[in-house]
C-alpha atoms as a PDB file:
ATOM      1  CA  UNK A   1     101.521 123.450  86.270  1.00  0.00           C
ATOM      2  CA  UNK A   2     102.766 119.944  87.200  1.00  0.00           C
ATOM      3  CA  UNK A   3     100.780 116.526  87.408  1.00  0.00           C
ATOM      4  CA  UNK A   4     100.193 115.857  90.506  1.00  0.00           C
ATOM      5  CA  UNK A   5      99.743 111.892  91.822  1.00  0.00           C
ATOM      6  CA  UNK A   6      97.524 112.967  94.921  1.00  0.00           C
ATOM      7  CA  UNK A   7      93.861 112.461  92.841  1.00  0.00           C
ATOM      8  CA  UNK A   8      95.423 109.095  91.638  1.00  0.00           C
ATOM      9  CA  UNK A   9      95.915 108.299  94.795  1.00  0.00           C
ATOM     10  CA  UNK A  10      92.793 109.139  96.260  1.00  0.00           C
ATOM     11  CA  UNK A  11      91.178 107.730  93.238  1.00  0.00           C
ATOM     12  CA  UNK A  12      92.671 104.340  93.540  1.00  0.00           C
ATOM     13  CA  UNK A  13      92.527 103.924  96.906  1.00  0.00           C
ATOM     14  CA  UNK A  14      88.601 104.290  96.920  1.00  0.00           C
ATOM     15  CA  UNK A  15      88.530 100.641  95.388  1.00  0.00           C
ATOM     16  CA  UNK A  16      87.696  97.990  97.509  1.00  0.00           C
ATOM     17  CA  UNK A  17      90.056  94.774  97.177  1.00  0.00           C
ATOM     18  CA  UNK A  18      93.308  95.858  96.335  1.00  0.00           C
ATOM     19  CA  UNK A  19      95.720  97.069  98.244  1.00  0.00           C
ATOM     20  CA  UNK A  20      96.203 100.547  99.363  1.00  0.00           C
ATOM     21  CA  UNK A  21      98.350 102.281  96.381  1.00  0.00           C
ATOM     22  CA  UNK A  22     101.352 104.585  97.282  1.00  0.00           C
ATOM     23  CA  UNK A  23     103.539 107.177  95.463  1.00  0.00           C
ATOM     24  CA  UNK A  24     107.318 106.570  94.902  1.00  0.00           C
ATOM     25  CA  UNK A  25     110.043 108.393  93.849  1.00  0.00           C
ATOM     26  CA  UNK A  26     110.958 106.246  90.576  1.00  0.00           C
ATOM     27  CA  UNK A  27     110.353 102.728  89.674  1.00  0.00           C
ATOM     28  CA  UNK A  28     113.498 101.577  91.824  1.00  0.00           C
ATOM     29  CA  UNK A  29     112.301 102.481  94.603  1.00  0.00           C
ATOM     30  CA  UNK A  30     108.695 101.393  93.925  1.00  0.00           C
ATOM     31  CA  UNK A  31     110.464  97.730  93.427  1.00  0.00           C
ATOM     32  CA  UNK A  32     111.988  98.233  96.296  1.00  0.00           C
ATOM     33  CA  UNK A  33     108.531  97.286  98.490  1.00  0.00           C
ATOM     34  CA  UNK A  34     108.720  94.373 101.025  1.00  0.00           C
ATOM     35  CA  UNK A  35     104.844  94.146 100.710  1.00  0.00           C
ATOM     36  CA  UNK A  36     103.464  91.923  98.386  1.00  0.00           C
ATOM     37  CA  UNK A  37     101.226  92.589  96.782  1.00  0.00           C
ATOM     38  CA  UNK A  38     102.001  96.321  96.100  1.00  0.00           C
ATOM     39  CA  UNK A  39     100.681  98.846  93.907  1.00  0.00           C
ATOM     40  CA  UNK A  40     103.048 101.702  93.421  1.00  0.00           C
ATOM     41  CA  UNK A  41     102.802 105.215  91.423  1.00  0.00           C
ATOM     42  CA  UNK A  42     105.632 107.127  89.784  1.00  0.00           C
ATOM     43  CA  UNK A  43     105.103 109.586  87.455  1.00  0.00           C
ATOM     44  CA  UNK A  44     106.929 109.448  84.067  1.00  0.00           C
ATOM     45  CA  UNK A  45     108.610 111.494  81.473  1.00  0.00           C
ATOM     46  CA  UNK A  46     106.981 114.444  80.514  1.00  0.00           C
ATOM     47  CA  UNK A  47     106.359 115.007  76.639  1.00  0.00           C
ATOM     48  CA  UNK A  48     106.239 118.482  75.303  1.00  0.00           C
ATOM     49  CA  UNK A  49     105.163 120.048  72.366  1.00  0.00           C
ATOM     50  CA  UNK A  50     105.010 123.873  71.676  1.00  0.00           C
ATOM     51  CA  UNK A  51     102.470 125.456  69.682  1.00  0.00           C
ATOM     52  CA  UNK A  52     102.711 128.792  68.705  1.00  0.00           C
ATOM     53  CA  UNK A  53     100.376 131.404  69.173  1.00  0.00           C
ATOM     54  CA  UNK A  54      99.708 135.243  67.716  1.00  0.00           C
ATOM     55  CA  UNK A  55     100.910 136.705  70.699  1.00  0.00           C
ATOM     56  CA  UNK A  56     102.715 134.050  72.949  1.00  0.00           C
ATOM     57  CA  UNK A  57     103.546 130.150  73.238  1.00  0.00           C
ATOM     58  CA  UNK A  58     100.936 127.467  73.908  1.00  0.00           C
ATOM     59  CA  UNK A  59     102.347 124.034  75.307  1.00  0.00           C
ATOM     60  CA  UNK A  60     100.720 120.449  75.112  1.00  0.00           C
ATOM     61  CA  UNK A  61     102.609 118.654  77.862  1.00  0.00           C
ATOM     62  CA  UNK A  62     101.842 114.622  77.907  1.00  0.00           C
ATOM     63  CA  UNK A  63     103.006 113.454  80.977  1.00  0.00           C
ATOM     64  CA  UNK A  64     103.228 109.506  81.780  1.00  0.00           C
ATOM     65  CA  UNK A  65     101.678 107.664  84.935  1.00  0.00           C
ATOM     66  CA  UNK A  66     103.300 104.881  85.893  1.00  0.00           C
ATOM     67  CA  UNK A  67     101.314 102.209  87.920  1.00  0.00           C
ATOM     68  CA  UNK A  68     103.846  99.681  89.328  1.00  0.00           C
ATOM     69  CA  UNK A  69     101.618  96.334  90.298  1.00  0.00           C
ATOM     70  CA  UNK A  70     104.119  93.970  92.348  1.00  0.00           C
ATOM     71  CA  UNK A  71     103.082  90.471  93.503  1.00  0.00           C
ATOM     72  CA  UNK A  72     104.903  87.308  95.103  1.00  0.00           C
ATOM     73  CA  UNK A  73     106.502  84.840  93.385  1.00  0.00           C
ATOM     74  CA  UNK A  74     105.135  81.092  94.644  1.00  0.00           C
ATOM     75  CA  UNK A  75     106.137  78.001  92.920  1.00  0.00           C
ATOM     76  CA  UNK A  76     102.850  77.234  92.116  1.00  0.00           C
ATOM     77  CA  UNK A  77     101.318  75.774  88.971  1.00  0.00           C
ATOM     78  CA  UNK A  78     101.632  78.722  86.053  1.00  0.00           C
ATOM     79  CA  UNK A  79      98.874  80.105  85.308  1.00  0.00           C
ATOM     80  CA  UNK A  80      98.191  81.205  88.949  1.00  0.00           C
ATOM     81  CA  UNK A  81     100.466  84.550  88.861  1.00  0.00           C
ATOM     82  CA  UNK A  82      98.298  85.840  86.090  1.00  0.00           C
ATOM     83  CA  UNK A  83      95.236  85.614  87.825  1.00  0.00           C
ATOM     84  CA  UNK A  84      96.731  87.407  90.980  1.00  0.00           C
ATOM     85  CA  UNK A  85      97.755  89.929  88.590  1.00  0.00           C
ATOM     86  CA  UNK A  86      94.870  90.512  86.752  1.00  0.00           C
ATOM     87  CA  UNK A  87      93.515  90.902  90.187  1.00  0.00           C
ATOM     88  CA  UNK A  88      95.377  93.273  91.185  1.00  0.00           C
ATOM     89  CA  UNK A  89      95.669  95.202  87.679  1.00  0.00           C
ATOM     90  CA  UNK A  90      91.721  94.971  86.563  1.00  0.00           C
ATOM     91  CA  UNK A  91      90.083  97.280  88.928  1.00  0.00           C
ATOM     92  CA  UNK A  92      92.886  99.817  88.546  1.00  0.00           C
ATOM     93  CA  UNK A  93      92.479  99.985  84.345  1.00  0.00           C
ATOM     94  CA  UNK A  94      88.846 100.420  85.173  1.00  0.00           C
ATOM     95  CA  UNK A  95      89.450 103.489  87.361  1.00  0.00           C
ATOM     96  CA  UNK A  96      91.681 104.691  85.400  1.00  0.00           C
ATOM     97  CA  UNK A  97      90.903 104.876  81.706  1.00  0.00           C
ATOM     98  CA  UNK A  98      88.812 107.581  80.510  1.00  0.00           C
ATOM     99  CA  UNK A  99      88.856 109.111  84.029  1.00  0.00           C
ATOM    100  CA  UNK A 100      89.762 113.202  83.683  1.00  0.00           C
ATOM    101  CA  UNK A 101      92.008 114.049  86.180  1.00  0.00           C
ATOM    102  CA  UNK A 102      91.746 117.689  87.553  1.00  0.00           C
ATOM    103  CA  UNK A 103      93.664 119.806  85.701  1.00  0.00           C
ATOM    104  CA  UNK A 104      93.696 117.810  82.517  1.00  0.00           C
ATOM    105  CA  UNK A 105      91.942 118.282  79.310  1.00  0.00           C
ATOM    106  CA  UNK A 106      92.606 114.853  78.185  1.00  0.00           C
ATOM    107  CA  UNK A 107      90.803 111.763  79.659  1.00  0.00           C
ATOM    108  CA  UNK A 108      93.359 108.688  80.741  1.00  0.00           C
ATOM    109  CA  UNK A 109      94.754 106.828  78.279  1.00  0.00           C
ATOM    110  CA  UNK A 110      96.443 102.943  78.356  1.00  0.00           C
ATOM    111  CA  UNK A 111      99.747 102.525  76.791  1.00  0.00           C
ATOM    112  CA  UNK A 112     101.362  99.707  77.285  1.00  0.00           C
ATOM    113  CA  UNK A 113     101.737  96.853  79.963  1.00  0.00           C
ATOM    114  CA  UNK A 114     104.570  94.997  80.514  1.00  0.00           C
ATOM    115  CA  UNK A 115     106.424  93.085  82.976  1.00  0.00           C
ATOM    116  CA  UNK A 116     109.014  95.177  84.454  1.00  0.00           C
ATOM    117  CA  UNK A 117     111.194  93.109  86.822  1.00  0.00           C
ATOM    118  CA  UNK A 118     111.160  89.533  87.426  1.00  0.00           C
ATOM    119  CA  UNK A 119     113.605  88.681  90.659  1.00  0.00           C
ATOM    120  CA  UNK A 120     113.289  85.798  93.025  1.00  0.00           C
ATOM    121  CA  UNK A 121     111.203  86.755  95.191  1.00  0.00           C
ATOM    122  CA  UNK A 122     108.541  89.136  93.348  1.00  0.00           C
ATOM    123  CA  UNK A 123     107.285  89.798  90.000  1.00  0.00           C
ATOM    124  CA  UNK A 124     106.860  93.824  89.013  1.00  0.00           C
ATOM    125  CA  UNK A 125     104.477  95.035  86.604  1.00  0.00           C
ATOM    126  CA  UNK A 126     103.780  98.489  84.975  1.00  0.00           C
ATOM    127  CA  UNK A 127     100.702  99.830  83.187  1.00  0.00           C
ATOM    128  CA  UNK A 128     101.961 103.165  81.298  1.00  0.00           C
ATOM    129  CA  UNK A 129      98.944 105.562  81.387  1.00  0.00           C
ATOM    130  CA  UNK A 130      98.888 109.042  79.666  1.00  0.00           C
ATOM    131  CA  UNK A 131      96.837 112.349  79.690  1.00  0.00           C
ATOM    132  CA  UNK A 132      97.528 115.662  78.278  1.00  0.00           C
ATOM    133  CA  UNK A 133      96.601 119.702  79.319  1.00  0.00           C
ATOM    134  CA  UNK A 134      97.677 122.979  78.180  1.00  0.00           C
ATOM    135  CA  UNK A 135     100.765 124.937  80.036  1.00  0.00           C
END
């Protein structure tokens, strides 16, 4: 069984205020949106650990959910980019954390966040989420 980013989707796209979250292939492509802001899911590595069992193999698998927040860069006063990403990045944490996606045995969890790309024209966040169930 694989993670699947379809409930995330659906999940995050239920919120009012934000704009509507899509899936990409890795977090190139996710930076590679022309609209600003953008909030982009790729999914991550994929941690494994193998338990054994009396008569067979149990696995943990940990797989990472990357949420990819992107906003414009203005040359406004600082302090202004962190609210629009707080914004942005608030009601998804919300949703997110503690939320049991189906399949999973493990609510959400929050990693990290960090910035991920700053270029000229936008600024690219991610918020590393994890979960674990039983393969």
């Amino acid at each position: 069984m694989l993670l699947r980013l379809t409930p995330f989707v659906e999940r995050l796209n239920a919120l009012e205020g934000i704009p509507k979250v899509q899936m990409a292939a890795d977090v190139e492509a996710a930076q590679s949106t022309k609209v600003l802001p953008s909030l982009m899911l790729v999914l991550g590595r994929d941690n494994l650990d193998h338990v054994d069992m009396n008569n067979g193999a149990e696995h943990w698998v940990k797989p990472e959910i990357l949420l990819v927040s992107g906003i414009q860069r203005r040359n406004l006063p600082l302090g202004n980019t962190d609210d629009e990403l707080a914004n942005l990045r608030d009601p998804t944490l919300d949703s997110l954390i503690n939320w049991i996606p189906p399949g999973c045995d493990i609510p959400i969890k929050w990693k990290r966040g960090q910035i991920l790309a700053l270029k000229s024209h936008a600024l690219f966040w991610v918020d590393v989420f994890t979960t674990e169930y039983r393969w």
